[in-house]
PDB file of N, CA and C in Angstrom:
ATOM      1  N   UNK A   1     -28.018 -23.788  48.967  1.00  0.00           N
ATOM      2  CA  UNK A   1     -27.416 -24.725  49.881  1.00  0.00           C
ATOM      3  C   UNK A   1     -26.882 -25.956  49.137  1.00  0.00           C
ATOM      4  N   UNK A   2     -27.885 -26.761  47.956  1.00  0.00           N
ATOM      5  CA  UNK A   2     -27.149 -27.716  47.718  1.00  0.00           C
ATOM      6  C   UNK A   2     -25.887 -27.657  46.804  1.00  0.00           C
ATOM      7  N   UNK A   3     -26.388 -25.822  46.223  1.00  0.00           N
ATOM      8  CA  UNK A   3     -24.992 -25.572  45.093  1.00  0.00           C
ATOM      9  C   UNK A   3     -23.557 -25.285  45.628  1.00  0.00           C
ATOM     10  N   UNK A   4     -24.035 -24.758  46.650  1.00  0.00           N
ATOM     11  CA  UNK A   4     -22.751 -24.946  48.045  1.00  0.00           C
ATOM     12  C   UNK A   4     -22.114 -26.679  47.916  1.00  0.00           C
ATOM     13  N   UNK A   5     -22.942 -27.207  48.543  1.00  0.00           N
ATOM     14  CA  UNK A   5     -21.771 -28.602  48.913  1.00  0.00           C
ATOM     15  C   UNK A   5     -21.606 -29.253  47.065  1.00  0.00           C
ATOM     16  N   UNK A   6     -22.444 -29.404  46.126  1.00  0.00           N
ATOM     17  CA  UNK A   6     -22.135 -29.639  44.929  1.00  0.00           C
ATOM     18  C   UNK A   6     -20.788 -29.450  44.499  1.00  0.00           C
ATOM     19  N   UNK A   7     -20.600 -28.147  44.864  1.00  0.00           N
ATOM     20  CA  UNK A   7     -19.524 -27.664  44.561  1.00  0.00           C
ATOM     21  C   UNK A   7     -18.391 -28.039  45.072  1.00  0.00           C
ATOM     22  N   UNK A   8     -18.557 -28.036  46.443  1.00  0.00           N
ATOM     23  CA  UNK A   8     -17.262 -28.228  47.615  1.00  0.00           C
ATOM     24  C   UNK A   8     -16.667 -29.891  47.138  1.00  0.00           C
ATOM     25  N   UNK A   9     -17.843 -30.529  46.754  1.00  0.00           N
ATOM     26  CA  UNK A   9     -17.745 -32.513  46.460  1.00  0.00           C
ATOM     27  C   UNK A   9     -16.671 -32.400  45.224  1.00  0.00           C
ATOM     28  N   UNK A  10     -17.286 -31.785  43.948  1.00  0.00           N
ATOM     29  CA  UNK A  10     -16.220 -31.423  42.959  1.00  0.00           C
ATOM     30  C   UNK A  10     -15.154 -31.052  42.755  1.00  0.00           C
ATOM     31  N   UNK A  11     -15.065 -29.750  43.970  1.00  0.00           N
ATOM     32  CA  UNK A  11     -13.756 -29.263  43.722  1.00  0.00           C
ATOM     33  C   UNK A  11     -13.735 -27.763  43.475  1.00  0.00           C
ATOM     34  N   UNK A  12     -12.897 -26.882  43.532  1.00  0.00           N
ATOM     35  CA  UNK A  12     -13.000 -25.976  42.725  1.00  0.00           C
ATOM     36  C   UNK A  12     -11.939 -25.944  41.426  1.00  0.00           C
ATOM     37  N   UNK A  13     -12.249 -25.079  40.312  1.00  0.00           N
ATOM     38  CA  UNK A  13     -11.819 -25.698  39.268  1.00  0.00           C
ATOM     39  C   UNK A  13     -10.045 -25.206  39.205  1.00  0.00           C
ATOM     40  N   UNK A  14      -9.119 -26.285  38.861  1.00  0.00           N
ATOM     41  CA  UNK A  14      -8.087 -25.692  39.072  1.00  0.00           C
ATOM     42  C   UNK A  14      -7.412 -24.566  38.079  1.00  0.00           C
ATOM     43  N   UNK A  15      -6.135 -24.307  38.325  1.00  0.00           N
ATOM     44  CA  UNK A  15      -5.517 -22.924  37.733  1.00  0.00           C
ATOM     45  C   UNK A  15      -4.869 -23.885  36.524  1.00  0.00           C
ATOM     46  N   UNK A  16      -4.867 -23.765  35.556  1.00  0.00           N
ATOM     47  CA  UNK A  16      -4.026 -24.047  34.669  1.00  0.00           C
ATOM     48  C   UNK A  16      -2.635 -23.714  34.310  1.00  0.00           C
ATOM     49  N   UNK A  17      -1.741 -24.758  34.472  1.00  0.00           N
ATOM     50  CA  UNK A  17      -0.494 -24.004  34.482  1.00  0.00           C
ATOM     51  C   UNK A  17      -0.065 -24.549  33.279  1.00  0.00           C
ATOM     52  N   UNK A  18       0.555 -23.937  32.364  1.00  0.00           N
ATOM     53  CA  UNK A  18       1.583 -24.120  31.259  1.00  0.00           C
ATOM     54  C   UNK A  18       2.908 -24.104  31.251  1.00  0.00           C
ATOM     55  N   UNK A  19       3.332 -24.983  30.961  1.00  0.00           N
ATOM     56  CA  UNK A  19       4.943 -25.246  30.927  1.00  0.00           C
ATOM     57  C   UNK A  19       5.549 -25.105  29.664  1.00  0.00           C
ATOM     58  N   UNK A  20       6.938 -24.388  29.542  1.00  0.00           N
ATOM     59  CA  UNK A  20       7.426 -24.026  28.466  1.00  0.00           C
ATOM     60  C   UNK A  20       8.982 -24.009  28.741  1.00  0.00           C
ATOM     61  N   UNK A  21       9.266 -24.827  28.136  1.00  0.00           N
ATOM     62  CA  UNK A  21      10.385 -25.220  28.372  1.00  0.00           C
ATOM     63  C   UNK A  21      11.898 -24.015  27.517  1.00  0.00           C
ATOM     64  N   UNK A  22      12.691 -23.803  28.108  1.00  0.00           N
ATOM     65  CA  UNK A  22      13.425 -22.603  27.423  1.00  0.00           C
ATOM     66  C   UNK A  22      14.092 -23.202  26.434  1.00  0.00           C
ATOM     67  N   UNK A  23      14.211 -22.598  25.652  1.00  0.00           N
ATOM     68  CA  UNK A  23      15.385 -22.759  24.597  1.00  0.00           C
ATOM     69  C   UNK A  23      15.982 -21.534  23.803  1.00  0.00           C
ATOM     70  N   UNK A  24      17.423 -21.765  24.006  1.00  0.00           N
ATOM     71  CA  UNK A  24      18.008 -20.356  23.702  1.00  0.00           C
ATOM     72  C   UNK A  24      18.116 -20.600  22.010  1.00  0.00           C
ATOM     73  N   UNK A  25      17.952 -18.938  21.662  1.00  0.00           N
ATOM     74  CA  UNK A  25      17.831 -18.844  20.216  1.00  0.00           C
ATOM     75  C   UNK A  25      19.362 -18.812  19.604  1.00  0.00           C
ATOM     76  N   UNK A  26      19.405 -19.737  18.381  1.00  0.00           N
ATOM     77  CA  UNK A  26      20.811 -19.683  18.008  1.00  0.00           C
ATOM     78  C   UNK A  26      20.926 -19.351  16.629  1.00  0.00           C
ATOM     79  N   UNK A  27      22.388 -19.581  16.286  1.00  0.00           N
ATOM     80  CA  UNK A  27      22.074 -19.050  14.402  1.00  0.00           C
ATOM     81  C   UNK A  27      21.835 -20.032  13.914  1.00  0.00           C
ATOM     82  N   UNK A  28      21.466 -19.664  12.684  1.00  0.00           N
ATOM     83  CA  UNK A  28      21.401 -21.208  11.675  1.00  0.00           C
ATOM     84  C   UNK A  28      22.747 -21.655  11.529  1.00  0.00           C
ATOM     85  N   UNK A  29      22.677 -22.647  11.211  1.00  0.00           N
ATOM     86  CA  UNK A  29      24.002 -24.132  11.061  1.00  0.00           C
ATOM     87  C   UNK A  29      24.113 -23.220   9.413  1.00  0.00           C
ATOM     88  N   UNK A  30      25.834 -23.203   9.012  1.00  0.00           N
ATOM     89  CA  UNK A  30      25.606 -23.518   7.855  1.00  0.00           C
ATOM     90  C   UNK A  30      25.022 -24.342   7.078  1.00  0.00           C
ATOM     91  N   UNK A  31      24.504 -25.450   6.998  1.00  0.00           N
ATOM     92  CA  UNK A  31      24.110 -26.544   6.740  1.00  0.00           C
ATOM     93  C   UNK A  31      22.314 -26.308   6.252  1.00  0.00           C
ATOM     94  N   UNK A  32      22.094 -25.440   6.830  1.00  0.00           N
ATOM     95  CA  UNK A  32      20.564 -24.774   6.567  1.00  0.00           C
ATOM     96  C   UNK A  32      20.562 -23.698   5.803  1.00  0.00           C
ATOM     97  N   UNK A  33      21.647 -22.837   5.418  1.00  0.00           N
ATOM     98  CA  UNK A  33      21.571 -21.615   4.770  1.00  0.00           C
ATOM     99  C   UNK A  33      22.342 -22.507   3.547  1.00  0.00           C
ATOM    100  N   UNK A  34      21.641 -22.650   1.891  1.00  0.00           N
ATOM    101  CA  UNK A  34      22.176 -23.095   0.421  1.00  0.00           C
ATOM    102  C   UNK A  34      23.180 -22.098   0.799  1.00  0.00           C
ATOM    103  N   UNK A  35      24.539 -22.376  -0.006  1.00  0.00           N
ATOM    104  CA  UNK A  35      25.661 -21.644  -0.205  1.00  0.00           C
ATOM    105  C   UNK A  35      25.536 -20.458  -1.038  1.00  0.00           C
ATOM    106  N   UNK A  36      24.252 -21.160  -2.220  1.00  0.00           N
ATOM    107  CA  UNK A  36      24.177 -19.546  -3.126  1.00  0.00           C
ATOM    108  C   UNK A  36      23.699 -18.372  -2.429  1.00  0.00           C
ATOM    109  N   UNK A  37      22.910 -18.342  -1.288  1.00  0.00           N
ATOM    110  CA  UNK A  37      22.570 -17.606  -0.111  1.00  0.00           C
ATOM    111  C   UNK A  37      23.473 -17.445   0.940  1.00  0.00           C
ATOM    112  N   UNK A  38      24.553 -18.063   1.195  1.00  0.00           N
ATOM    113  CA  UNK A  38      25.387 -18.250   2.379  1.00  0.00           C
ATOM    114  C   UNK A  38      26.472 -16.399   1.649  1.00  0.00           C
ATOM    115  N   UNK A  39      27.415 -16.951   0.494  1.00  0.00           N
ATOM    116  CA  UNK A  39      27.890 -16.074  -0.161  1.00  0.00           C
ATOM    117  C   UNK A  39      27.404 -14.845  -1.297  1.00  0.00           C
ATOM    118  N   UNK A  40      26.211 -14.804  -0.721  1.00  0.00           N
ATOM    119  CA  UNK A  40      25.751 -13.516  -1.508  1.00  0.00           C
ATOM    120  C   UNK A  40      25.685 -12.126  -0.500  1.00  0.00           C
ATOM    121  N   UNK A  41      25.776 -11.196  -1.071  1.00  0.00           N
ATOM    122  CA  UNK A  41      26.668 -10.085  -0.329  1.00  0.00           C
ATOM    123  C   UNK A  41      24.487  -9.107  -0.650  1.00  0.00           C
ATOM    124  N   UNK A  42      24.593  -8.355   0.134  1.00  0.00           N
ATOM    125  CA  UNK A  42      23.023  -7.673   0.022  1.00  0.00           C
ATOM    126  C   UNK A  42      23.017  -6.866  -1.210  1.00  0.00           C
ATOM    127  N   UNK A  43      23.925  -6.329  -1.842  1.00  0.00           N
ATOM    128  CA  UNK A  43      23.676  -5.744  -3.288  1.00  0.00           C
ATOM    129  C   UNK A  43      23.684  -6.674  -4.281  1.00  0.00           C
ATOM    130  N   UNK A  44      24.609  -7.870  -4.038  1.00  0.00           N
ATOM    131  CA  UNK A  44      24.316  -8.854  -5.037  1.00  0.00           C
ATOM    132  C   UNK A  44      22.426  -9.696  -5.206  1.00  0.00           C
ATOM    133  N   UNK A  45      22.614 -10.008  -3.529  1.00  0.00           N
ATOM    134  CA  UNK A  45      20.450  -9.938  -3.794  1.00  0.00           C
ATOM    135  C   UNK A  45      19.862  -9.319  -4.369  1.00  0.00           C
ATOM    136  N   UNK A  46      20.578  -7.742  -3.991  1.00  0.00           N
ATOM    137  CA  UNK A  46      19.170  -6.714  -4.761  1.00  0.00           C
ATOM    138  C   UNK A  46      19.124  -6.773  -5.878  1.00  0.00           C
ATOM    139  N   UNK A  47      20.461  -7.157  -7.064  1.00  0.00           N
ATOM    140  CA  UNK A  47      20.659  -7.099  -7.969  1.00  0.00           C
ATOM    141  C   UNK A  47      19.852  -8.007  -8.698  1.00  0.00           C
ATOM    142  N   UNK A  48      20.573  -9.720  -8.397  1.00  0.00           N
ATOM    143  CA  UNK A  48      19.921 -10.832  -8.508  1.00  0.00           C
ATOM    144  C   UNK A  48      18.994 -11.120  -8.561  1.00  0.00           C
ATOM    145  N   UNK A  49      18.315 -10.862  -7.359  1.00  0.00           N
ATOM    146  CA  UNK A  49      16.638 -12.027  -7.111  1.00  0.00           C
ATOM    147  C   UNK A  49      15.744 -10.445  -6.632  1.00  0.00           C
ATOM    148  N   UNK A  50      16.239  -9.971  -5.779  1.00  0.00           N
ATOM    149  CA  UNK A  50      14.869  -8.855  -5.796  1.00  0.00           C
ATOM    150  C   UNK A  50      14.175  -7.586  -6.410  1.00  0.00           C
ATOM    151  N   UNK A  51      15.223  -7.293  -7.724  1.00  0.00           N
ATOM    152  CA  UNK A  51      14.928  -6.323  -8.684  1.00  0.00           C
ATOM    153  C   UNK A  51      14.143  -7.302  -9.619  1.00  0.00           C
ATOM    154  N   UNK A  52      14.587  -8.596 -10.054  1.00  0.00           N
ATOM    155  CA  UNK A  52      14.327  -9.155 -11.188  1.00  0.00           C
ATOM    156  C   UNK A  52      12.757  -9.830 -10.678  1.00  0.00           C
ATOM    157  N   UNK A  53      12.477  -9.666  -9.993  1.00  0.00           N
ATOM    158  CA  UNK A  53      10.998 -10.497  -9.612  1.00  0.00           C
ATOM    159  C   UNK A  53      10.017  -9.754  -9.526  1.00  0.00           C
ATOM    160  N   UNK A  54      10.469  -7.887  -9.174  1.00  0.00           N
ATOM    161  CA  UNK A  54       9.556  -6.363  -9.546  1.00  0.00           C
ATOM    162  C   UNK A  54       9.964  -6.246 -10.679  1.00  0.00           C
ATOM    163  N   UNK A  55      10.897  -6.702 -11.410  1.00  0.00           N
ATOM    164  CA  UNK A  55      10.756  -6.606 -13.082  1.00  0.00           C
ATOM    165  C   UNK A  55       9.572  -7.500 -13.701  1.00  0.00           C
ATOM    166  N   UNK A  56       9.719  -8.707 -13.241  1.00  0.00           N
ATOM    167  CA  UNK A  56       8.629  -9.671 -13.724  1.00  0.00           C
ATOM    168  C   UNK A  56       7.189  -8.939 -13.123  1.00  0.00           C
ATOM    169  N   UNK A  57       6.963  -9.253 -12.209  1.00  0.00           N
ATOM    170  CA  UNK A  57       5.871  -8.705 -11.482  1.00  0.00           C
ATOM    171  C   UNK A  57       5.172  -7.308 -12.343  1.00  0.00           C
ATOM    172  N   UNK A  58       6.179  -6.446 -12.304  1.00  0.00           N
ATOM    173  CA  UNK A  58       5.685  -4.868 -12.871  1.00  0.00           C
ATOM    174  C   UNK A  58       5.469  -5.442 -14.722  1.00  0.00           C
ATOM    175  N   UNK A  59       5.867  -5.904 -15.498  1.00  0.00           N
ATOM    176  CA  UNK A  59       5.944  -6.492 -16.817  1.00  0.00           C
ATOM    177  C   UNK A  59       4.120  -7.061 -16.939  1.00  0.00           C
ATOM    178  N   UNK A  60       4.294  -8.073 -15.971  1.00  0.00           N
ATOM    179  CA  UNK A  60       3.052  -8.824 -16.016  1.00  0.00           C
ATOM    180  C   UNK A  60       1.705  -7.521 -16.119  1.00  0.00           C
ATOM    181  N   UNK A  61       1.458  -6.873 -14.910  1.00  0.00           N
ATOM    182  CA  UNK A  61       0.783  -6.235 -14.874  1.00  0.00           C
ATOM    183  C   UNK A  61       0.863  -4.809 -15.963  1.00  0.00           C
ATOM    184  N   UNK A  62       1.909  -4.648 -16.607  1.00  0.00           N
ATOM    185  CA  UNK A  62       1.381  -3.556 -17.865  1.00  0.00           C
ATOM    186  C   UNK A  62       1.293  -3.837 -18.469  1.00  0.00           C
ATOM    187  N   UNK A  63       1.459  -5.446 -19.280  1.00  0.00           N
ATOM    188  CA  UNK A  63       0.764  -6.874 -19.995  1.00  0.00           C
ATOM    189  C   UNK A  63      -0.540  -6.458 -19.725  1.00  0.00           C
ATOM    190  N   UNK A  64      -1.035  -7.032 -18.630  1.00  0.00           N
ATOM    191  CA  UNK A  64      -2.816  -7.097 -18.323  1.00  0.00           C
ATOM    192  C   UNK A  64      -3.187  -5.626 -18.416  1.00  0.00           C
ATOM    193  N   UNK A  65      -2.805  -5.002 -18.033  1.00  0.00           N
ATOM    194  CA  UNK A  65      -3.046  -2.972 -17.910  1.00  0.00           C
ATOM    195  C   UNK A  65      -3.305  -2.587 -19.150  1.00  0.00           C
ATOM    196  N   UNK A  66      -2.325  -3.042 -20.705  1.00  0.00           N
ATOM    197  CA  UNK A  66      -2.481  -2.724 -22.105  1.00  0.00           C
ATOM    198  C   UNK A  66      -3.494  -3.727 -22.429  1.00  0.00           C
ATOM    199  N   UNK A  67      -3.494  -4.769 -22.359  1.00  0.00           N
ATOM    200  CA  UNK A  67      -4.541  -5.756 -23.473  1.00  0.00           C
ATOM    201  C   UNK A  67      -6.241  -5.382 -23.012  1.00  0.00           C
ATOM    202  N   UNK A  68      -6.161  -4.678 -21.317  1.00  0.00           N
ATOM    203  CA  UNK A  68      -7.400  -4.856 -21.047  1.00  0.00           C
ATOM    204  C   UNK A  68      -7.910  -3.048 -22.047  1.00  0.00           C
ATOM    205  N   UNK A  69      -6.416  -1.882 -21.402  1.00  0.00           N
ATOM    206  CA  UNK A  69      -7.425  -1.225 -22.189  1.00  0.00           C
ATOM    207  C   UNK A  69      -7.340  -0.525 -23.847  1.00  0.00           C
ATOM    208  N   UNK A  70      -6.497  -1.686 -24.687  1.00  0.00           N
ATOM    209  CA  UNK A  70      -6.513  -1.676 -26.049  1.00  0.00           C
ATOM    210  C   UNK A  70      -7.857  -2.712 -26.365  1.00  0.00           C
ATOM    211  N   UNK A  71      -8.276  -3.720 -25.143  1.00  0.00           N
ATOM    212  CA  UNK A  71      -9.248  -3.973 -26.002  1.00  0.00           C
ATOM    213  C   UNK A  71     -11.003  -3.019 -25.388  1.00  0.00           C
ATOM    214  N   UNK A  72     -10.716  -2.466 -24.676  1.00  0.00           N
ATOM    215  CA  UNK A  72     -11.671  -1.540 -24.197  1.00  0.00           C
ATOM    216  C   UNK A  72     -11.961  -0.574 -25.190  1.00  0.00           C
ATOM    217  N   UNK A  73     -10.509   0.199 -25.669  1.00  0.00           N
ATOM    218  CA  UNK A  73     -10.764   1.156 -26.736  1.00  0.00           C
ATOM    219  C   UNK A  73     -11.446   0.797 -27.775  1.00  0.00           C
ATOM    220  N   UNK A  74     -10.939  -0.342 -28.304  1.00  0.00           N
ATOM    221  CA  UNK A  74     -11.569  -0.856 -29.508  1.00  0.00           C
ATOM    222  C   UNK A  74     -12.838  -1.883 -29.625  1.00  0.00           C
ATOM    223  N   UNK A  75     -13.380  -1.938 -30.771  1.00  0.00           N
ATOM    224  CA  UNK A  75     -14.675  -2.282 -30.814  1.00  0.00           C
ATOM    225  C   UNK A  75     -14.942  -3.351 -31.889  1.00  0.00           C
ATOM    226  N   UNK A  76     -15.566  -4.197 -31.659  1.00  0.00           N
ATOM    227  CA  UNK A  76     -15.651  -5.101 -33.156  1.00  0.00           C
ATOM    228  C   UNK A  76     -15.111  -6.445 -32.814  1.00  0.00           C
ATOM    229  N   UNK A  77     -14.953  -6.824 -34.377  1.00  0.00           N
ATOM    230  CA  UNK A  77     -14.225  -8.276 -34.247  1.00  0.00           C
ATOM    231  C   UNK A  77     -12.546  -7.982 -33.762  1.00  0.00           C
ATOM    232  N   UNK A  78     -11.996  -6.692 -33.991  1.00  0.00           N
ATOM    233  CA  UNK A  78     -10.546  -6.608 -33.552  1.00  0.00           C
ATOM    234  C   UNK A  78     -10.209  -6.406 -31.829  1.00  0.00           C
ATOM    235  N   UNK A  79     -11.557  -6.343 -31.357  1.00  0.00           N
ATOM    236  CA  UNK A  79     -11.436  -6.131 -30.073  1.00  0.00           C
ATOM    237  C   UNK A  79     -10.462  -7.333 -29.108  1.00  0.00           C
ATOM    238  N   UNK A  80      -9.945  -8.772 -29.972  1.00  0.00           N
ATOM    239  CA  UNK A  80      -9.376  -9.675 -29.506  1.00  0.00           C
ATOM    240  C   UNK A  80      -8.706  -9.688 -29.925  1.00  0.00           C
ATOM    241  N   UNK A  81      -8.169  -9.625 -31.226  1.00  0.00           N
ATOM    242  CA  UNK A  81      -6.995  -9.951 -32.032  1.00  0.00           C
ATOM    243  C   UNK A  81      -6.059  -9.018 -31.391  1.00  0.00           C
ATOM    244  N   UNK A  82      -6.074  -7.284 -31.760  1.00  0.00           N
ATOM    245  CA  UNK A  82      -5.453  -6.686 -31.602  1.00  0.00           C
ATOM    246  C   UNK A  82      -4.361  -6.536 -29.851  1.00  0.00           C
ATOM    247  N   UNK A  83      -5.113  -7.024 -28.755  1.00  0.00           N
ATOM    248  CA  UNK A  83      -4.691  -7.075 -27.825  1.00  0.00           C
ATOM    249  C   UNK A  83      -3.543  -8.268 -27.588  1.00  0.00           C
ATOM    250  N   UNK A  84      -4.193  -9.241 -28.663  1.00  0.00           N
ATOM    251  CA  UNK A  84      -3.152  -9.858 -28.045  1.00  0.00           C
ATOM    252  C   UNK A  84      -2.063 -10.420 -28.892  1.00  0.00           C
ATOM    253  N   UNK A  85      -2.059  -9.638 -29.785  1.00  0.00           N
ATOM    254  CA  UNK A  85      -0.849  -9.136 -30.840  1.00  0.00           C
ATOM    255  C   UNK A  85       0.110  -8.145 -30.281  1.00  0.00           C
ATOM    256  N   UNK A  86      -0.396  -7.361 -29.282  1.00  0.00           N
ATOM    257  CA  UNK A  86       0.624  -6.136 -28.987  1.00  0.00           C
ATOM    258  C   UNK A  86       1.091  -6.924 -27.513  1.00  0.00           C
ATOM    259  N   UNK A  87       0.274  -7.781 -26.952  1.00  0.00           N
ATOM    260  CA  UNK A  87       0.805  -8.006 -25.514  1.00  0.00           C
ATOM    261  C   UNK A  87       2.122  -9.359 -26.170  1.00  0.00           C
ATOM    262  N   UNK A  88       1.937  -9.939 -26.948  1.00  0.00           N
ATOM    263  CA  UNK A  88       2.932 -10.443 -27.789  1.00  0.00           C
ATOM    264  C   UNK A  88       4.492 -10.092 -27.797  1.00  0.00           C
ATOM    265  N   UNK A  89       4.216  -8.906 -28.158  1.00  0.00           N
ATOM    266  CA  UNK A  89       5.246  -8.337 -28.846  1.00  0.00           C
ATOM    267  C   UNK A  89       5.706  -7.735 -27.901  1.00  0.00           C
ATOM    268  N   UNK A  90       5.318  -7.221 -26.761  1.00  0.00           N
ATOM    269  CA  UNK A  90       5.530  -6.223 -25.707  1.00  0.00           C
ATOM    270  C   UNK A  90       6.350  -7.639 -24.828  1.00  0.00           C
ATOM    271  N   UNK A  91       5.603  -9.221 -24.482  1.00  0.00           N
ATOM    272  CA  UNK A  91       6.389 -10.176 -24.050  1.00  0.00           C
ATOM    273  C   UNK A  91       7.599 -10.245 -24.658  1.00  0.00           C
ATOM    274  N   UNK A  92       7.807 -10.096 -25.943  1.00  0.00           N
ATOM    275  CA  UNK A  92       9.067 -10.339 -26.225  1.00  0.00           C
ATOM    276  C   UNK A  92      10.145  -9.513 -26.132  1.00  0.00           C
ATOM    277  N   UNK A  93       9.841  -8.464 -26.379  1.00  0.00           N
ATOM    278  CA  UNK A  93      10.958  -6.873 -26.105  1.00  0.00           C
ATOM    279  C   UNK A  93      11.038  -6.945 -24.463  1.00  0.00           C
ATOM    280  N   UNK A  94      10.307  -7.458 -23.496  1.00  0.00           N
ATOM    281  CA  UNK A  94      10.487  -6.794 -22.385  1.00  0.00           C
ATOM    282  C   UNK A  94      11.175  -8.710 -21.728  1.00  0.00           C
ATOM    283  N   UNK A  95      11.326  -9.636 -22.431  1.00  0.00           N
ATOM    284  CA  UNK A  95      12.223 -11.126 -22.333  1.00  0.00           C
ATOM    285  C   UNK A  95      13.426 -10.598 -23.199  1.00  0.00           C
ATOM    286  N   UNK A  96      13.598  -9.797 -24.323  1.00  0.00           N
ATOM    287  CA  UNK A  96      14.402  -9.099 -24.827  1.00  0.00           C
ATOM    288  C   UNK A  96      15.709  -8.310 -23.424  1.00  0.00           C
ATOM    289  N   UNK A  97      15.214  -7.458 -23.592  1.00  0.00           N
ATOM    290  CA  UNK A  97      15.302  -6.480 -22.166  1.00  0.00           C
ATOM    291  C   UNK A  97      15.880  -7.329 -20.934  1.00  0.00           C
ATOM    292  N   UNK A  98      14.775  -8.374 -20.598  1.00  0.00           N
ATOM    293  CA  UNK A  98      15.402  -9.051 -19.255  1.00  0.00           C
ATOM    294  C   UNK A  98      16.770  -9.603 -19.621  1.00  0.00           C
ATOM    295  N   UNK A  99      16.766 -10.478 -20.562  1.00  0.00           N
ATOM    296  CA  UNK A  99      18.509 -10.841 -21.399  1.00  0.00           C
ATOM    297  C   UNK A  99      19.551  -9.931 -21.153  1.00  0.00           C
ATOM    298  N   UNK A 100      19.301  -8.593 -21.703  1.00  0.00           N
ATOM    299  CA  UNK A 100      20.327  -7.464 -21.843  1.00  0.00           C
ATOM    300  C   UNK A 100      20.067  -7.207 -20.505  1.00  0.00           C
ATOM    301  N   UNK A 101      19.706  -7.018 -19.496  1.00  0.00           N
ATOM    302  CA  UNK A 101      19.662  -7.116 -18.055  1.00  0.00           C
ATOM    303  C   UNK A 101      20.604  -8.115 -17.093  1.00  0.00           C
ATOM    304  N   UNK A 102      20.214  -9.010 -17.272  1.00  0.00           N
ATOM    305  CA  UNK A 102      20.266  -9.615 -16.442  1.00  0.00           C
ATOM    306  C   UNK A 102      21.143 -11.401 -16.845  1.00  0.00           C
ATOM    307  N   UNK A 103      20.538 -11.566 -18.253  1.00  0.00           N
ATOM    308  CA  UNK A 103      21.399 -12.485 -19.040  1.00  0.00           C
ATOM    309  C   UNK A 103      21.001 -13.872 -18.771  1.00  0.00           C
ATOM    310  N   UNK A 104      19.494 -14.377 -18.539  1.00  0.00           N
ATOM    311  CA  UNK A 104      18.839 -15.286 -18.067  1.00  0.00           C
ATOM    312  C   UNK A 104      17.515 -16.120 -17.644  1.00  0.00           C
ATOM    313  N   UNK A 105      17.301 -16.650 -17.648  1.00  0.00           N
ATOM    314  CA  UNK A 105      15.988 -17.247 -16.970  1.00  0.00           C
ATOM    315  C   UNK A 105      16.187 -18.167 -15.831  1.00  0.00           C
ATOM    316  N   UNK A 106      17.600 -18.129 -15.548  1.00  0.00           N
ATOM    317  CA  UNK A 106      17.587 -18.950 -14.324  1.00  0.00           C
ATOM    318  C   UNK A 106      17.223 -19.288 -13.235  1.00  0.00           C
ATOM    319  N   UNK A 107      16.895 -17.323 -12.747  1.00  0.00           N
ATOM    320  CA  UNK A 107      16.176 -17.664 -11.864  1.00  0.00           C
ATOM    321  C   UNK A 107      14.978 -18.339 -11.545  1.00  0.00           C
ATOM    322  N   UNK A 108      13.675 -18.509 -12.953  1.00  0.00           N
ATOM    323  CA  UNK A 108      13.097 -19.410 -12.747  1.00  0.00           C
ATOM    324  C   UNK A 108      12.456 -20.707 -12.669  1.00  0.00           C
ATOM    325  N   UNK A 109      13.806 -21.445 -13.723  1.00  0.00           N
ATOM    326  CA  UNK A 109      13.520 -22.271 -13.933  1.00  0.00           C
ATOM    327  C   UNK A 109      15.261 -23.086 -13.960  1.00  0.00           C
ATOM    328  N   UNK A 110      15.862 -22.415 -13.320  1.00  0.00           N
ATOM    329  CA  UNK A 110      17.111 -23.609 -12.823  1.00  0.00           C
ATOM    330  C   UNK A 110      18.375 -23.525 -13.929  1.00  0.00           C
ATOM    331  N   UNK A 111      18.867 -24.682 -13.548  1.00  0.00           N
ATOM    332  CA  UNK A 111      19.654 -24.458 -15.050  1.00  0.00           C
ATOM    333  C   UNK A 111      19.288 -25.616 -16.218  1.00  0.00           C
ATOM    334  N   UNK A 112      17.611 -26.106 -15.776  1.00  0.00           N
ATOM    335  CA  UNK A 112      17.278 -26.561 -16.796  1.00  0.00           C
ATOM    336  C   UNK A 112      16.848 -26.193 -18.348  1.00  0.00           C
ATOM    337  N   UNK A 113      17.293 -26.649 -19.049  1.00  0.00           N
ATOM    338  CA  UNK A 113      16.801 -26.147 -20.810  1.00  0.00           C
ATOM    339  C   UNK A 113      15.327 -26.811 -21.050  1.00  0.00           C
ATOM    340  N   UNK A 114      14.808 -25.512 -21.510  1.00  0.00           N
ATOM    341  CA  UNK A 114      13.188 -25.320 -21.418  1.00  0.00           C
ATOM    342  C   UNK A 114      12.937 -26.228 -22.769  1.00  0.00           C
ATOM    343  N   UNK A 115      13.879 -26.049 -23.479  1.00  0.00           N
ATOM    344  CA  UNK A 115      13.884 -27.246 -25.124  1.00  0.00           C
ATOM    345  C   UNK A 115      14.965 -28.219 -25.546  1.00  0.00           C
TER     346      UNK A 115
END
């Protein structure tokens, strides 16, 4: 009985309504899309920026893939040296490679000079 009128004094609890106001979806402004993105055609991307970043990416990891198991194979004091003498050399033929590729480092570091 008294949870009866308790209740009735309070109220019952209301519905929550949410408001959302519409807004129609539009394109981007030129002004938001950089131009080097505005005029790039989808083979020029693939070429450009999304082969060359699974080049880096795939590089890195057969970097870590060789040093971990040249130094697994081996035993001793060469167990350090040797790994990272060949991951060395493997950085440079495969920065070699990206050059004759691609003809750059721009993509990651601008067209600033690293020296």
């Amino acid at each position: 009985m008294w949870l009866a009128t308790w209740s009735s004094e309070l109220g019952m609890a209301r519905k929550r309504q949410i408001k959302v106001e519409r807004v129609s979806a539009t394109e981007p402004s030129e002004e938001e899309i950089p131009k080097k993105y505005r005029d790039e055609s989808w083979g020029d991307w693939f070429k450009g920026s999304y082969a060359k970043w699974w080049y880096v990416l795939l590089c890195v990891i057969i970097d870590i893939f060789l040093a971990l198991e040249i130094s697994r194979y081996l035993s001793g004091s060469w167990a350090y040296f040797v790994p990272i003498i060949v991951v060395l050399i493997l950085v440079m033929l495969e920065i070699y490679l990206f050059h004759h590729l691609w003809g750059g480092l721009d993509f990651l570091f601008g067209n600033k000079r690293l020296i």
